[in-house]
Structures are given as structure tokens and as C-alpha cells.
C-alpha atoms as a PDB file:
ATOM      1  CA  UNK A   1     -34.365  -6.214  42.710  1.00  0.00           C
ATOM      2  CA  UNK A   2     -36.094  -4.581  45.655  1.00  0.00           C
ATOM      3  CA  UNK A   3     -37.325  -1.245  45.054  1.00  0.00           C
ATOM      4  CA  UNK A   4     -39.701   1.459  47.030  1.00  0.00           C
ATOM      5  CA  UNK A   5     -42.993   2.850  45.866  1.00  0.00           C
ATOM      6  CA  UNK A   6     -45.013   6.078  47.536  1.00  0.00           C
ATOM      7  CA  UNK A   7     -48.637   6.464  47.304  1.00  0.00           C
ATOM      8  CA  UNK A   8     -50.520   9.732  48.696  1.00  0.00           C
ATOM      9  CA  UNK A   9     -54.137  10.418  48.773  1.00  0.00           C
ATOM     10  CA  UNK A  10     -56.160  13.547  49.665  1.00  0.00           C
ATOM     11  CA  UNK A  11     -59.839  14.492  50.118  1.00  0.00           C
ATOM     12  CA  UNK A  12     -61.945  17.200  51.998  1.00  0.00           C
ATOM     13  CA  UNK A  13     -64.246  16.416  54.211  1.00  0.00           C
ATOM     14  CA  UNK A  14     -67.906  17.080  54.080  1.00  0.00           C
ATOM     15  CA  UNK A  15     -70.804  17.109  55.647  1.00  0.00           C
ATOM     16  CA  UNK A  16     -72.998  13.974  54.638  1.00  0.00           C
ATOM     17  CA  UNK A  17     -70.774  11.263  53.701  1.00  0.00           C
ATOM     18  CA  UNK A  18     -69.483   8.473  55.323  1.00  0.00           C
ATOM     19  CA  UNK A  19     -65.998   8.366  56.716  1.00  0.00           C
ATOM     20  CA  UNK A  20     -64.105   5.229  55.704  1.00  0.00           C
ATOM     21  CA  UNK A  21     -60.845   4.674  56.469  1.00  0.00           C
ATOM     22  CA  UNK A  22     -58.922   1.067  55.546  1.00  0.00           C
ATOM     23  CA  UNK A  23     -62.175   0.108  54.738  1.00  0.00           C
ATOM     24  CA  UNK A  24     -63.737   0.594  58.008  1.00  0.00           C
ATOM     25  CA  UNK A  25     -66.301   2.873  58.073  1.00  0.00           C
ATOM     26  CA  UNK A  26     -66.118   5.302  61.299  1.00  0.00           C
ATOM     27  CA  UNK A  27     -68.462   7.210  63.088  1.00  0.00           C
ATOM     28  CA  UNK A  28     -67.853  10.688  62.322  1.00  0.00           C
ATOM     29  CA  UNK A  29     -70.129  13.842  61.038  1.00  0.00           C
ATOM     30  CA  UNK A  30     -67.775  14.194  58.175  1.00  0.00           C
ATOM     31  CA  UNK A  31     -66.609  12.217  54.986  1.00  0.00           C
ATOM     32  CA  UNK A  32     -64.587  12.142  52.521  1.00  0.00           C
ATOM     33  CA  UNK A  33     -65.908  14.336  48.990  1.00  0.00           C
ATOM     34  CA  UNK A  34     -64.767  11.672  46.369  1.00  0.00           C
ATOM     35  CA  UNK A  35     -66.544   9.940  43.246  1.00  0.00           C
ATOM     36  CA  UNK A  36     -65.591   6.850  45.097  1.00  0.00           C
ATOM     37  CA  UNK A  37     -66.069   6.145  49.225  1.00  0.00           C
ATOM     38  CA  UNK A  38     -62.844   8.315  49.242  1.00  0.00           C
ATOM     39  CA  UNK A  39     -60.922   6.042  51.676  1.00  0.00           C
ATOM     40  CA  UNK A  40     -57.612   8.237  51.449  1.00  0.00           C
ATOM     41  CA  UNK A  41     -55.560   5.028  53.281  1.00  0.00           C
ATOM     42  CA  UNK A  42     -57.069   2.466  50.351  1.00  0.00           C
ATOM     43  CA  UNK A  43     -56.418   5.076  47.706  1.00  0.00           C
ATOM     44  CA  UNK A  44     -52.387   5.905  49.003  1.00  0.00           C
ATOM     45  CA  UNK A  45     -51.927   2.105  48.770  1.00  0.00           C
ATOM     46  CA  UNK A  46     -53.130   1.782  45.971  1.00  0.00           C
ATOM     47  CA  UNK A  47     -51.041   4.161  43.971  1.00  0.00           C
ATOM     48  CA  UNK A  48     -47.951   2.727  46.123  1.00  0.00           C
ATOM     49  CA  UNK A  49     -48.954  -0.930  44.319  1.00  0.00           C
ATOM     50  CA  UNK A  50     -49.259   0.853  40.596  1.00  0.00           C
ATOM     51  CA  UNK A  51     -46.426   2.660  40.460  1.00  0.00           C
ATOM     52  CA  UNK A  52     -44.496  -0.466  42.177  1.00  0.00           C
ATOM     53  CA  UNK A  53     -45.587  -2.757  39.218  1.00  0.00           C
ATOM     54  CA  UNK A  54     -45.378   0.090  36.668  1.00  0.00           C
ATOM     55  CA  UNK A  55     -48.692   0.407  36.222  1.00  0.00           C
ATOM     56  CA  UNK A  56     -49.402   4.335  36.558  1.00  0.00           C
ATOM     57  CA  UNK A  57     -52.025   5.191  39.185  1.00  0.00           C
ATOM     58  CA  UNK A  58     -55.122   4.845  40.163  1.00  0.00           C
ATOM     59  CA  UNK A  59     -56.553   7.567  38.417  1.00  0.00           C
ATOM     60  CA  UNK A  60     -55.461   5.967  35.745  1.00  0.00           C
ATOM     61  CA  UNK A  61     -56.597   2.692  36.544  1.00  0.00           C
ATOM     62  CA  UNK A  62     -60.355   3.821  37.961  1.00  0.00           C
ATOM     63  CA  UNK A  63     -60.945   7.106  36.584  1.00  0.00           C
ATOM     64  CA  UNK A  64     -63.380   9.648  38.417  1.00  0.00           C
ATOM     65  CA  UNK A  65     -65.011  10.414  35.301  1.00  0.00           C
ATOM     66  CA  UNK A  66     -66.095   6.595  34.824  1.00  0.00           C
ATOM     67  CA  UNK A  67     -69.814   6.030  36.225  1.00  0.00           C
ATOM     68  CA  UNK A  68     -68.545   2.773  37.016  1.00  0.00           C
ATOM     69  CA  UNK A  69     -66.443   3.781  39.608  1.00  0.00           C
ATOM     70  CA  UNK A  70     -69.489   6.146  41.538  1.00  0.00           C
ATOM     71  CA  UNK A  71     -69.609   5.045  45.220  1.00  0.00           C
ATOM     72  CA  UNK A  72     -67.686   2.021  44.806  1.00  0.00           C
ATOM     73  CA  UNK A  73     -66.246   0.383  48.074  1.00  0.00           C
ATOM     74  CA  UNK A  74     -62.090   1.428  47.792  1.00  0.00           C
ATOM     75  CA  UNK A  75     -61.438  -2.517  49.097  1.00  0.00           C
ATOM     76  CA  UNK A  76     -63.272  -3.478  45.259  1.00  0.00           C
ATOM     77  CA  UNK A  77     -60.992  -1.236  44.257  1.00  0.00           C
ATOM     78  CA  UNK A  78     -57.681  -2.394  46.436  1.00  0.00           C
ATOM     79  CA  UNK A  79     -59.409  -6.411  44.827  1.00  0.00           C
ATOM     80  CA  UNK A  80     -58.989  -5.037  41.133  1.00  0.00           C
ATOM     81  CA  UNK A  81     -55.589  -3.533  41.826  1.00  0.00           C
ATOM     82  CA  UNK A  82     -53.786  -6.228  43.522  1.00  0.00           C
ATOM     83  CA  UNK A  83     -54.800  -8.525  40.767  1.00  0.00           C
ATOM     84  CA  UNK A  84     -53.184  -6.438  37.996  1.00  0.00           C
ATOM     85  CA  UNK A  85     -50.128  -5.975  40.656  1.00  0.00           C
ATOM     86  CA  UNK A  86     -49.815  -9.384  41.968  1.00  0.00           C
ATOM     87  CA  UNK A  87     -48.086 -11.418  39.041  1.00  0.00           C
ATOM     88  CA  UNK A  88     -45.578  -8.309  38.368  1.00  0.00           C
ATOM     89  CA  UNK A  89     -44.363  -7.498  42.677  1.00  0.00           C
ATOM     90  CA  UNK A  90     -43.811  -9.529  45.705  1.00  0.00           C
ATOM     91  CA  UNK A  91     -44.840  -6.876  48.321  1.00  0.00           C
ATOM     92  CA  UNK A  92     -42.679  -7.167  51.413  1.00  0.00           C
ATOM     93  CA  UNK A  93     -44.449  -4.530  53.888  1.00  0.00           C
ATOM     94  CA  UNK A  94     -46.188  -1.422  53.985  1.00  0.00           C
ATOM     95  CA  UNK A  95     -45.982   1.673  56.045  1.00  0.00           C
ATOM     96  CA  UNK A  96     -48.523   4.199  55.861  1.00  0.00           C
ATOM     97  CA  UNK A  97     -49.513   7.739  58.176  1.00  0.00           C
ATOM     98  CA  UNK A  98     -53.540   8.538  58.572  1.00  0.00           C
ATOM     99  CA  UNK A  99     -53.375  12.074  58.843  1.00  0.00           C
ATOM    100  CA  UNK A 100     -56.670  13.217  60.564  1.00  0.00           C
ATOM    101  CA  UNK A 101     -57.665  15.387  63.328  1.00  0.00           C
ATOM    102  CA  UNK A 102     -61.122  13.801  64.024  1.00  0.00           C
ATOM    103  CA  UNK A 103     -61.935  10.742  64.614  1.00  0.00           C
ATOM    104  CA  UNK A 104     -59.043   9.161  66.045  1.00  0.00           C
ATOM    105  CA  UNK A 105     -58.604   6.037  64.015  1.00  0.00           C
ATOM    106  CA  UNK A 106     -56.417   4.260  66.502  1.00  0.00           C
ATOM    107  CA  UNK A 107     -59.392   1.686  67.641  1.00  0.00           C
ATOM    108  CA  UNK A 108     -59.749   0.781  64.227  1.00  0.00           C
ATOM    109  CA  UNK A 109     -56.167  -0.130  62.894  1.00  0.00           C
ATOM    110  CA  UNK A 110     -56.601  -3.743  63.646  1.00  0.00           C
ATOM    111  CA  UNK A 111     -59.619  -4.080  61.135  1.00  0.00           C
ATOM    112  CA  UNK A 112     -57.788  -2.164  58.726  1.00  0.00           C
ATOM    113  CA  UNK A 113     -55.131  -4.240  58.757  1.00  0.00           C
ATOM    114  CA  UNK A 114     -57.273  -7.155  58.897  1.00  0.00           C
ATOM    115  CA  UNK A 115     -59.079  -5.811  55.380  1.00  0.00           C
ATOM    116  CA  UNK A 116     -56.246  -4.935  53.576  1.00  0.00           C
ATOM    117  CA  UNK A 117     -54.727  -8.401  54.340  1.00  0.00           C
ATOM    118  CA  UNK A 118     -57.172 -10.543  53.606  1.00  0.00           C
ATOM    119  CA  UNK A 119     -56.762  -9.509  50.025  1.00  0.00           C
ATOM    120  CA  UNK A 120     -52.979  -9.000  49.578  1.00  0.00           C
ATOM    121  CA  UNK A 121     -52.611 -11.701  51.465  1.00  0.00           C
ATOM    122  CA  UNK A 122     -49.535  -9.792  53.224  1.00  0.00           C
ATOM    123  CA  UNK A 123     -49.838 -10.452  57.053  1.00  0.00           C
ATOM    124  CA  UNK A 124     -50.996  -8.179  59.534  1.00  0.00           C
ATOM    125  CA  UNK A 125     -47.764  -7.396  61.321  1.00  0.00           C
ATOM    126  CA  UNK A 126     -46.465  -5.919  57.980  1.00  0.00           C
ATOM    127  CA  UNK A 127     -48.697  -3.613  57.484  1.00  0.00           C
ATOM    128  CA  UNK A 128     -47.933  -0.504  58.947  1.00  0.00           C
ATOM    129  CA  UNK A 129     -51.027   2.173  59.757  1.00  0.00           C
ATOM    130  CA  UNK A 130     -50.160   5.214  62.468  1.00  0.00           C
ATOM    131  CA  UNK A 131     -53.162   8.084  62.997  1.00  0.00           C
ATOM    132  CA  UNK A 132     -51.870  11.836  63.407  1.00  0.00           C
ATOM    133  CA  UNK A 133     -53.013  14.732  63.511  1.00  0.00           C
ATOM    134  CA  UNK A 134     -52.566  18.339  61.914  1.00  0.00           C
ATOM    135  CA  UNK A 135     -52.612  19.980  65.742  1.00  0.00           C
ATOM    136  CA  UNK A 136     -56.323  21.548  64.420  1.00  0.00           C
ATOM    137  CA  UNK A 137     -54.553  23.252  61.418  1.00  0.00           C
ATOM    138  CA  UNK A 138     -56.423  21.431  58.654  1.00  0.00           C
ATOM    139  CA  UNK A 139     -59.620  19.634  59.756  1.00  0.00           C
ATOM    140  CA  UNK A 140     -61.449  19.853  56.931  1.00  0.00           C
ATOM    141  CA  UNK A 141     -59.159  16.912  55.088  1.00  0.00           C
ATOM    142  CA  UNK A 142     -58.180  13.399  55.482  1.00  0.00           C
ATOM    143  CA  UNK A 143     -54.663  12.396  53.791  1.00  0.00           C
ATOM    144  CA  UNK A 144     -52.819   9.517  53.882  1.00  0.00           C
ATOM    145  CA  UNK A 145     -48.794   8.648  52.741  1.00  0.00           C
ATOM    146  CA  UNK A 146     -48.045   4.672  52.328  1.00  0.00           C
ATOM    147  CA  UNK A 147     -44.885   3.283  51.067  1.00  0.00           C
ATOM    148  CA  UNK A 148     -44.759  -0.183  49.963  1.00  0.00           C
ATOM    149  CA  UNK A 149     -41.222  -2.415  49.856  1.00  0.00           C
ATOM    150  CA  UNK A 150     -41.189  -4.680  46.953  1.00  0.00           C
ATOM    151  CA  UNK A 151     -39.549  -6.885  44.950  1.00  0.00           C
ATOM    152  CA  UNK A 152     -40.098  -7.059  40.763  1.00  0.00           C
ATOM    153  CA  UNK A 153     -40.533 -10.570  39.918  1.00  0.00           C
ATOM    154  CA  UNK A 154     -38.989  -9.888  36.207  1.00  0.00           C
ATOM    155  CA  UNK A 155     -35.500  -8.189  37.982  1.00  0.00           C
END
């Protein structure tokens, strides 16, 4: 039976860190403040595959108390997830919002895309990934919404 999963994701942004979005890192002075690379897109689709197969969340998954876990890349992350997820859900597509007032992130979507499918193995063209901005209300913060359409392979 097909069913609909949300993820959501939200960091501040600080001075320092490197900004890495759909696990392209872009030139920015700011990053995310995370115990991981805090790639808000990554993180969003990776609750949207956990809850999908049932499986909780990621901060249940990779907790940010776990040393383990310290600067890890969020596509090792997205790796460990999807092979949990990928016996239990037949992902159909994804759509997902960026929302970030600087960078733009529209020059990078195609590598994003290009990450994120080369280990769901979903193709490019259904993966969804817009930028937007908060029109300068809150640029201290990256967030990110994805839903993923799936299928249970035990319906």
C-alpha cells in the first residue's frame, strides 16, 4: 500500500563551519552548528525514509550524543539509513524545499541529486530539491521539508 512520509531538519548557522547541503559542500561564511556536517536536506530525508519503514528517526538511529557520529559526512549517514530502509519500502519519489537565504543553492541541485541517487538508487528526475528563501527574516538557519512516496513491501 502506498503511503507518505515527512522529514524536517533544522540548524543555525555559524560562523566556522562548512555549509553542506545534499552533500555538496558550498561556499559560504556560515555552516550549519550540528554534531554531524548538519546537512539539513540529508537529515529531512532521512527522517522521511525512517518513519516510511517504521523505523523512528534519525535521532534515533545516529544519536548526537554518540562520538561516533562527530563530524560524520550526512551521505555515510543517508548509506547506513537506506540500508536499514531498503528491504522494508520501495521509494517512488521525493520532494523536498531548501529553505535558505544565503547561498543560493540553485547551481548545486544537480549534484545533489546526483549524490543522493547514487545511493538510493532512485533516479535523478525523481528527486525533487527547490531553494527558497525566508525574504531576510531568518538568516541565521538552514531548514529543509522532504516528503518521500512509498510503497511497504510487507502491505
Amino acid at each position: 500500500m502506498p503511503g507518505i512520509a515527512i522529514g524536517y531538519d533544522l540548524h543555525r548557522l555559524v560562523p566556522g563551519r562548512t555549509l553542506t547541503v545534499g552533500g555538496v559542500a558550498i561556499d559560504s561564511q556560515f555552516g550549519a552548528e550540528a554534531h554531524s556536517d548538519g546537512d539539513a536536506l540529508l537529515h529531512a530525508l532521512i527522517d522521511s525514509l525512517l518513519s516510511g519503514a517504521g523505523l523512528g528517526d534519525i535521532g534515533t538511529m545516529f544519536p548526537d550524543n554518540d562520538p561516533a557520529y562527530r563530524e560524520i559526512s550526512s551521505l555515510e549517514l543517508l548509506r547506513r539509513a537506506w540500508e536499514q530502509v531498503s528491504g522494508r519500502i520501495i521509494v517512488y519519489n521525493f520532494d523536498s524545499v531548501v529553505i535558505l537565504d544565503r547561498p543560493k543553492i540553485a547551481g548545486h541541485i544537480a549534484k545533489m541529486k546526483e549524490n543522493i541517487s547514487s545511493i538510493i538508487g532512485l533516479s535523478p528526475e525523481k528527486i525533487g530539491i527547490k531553494g527558497k528563501t525566508t525574504e531576510n527574516t531568518r538568516s541565521t538557519t538552514i531548514e529543509s521539508y522532504v516528503v518521500c512516496l512509498y510503497e511497504s513491501r510487507y502491505s
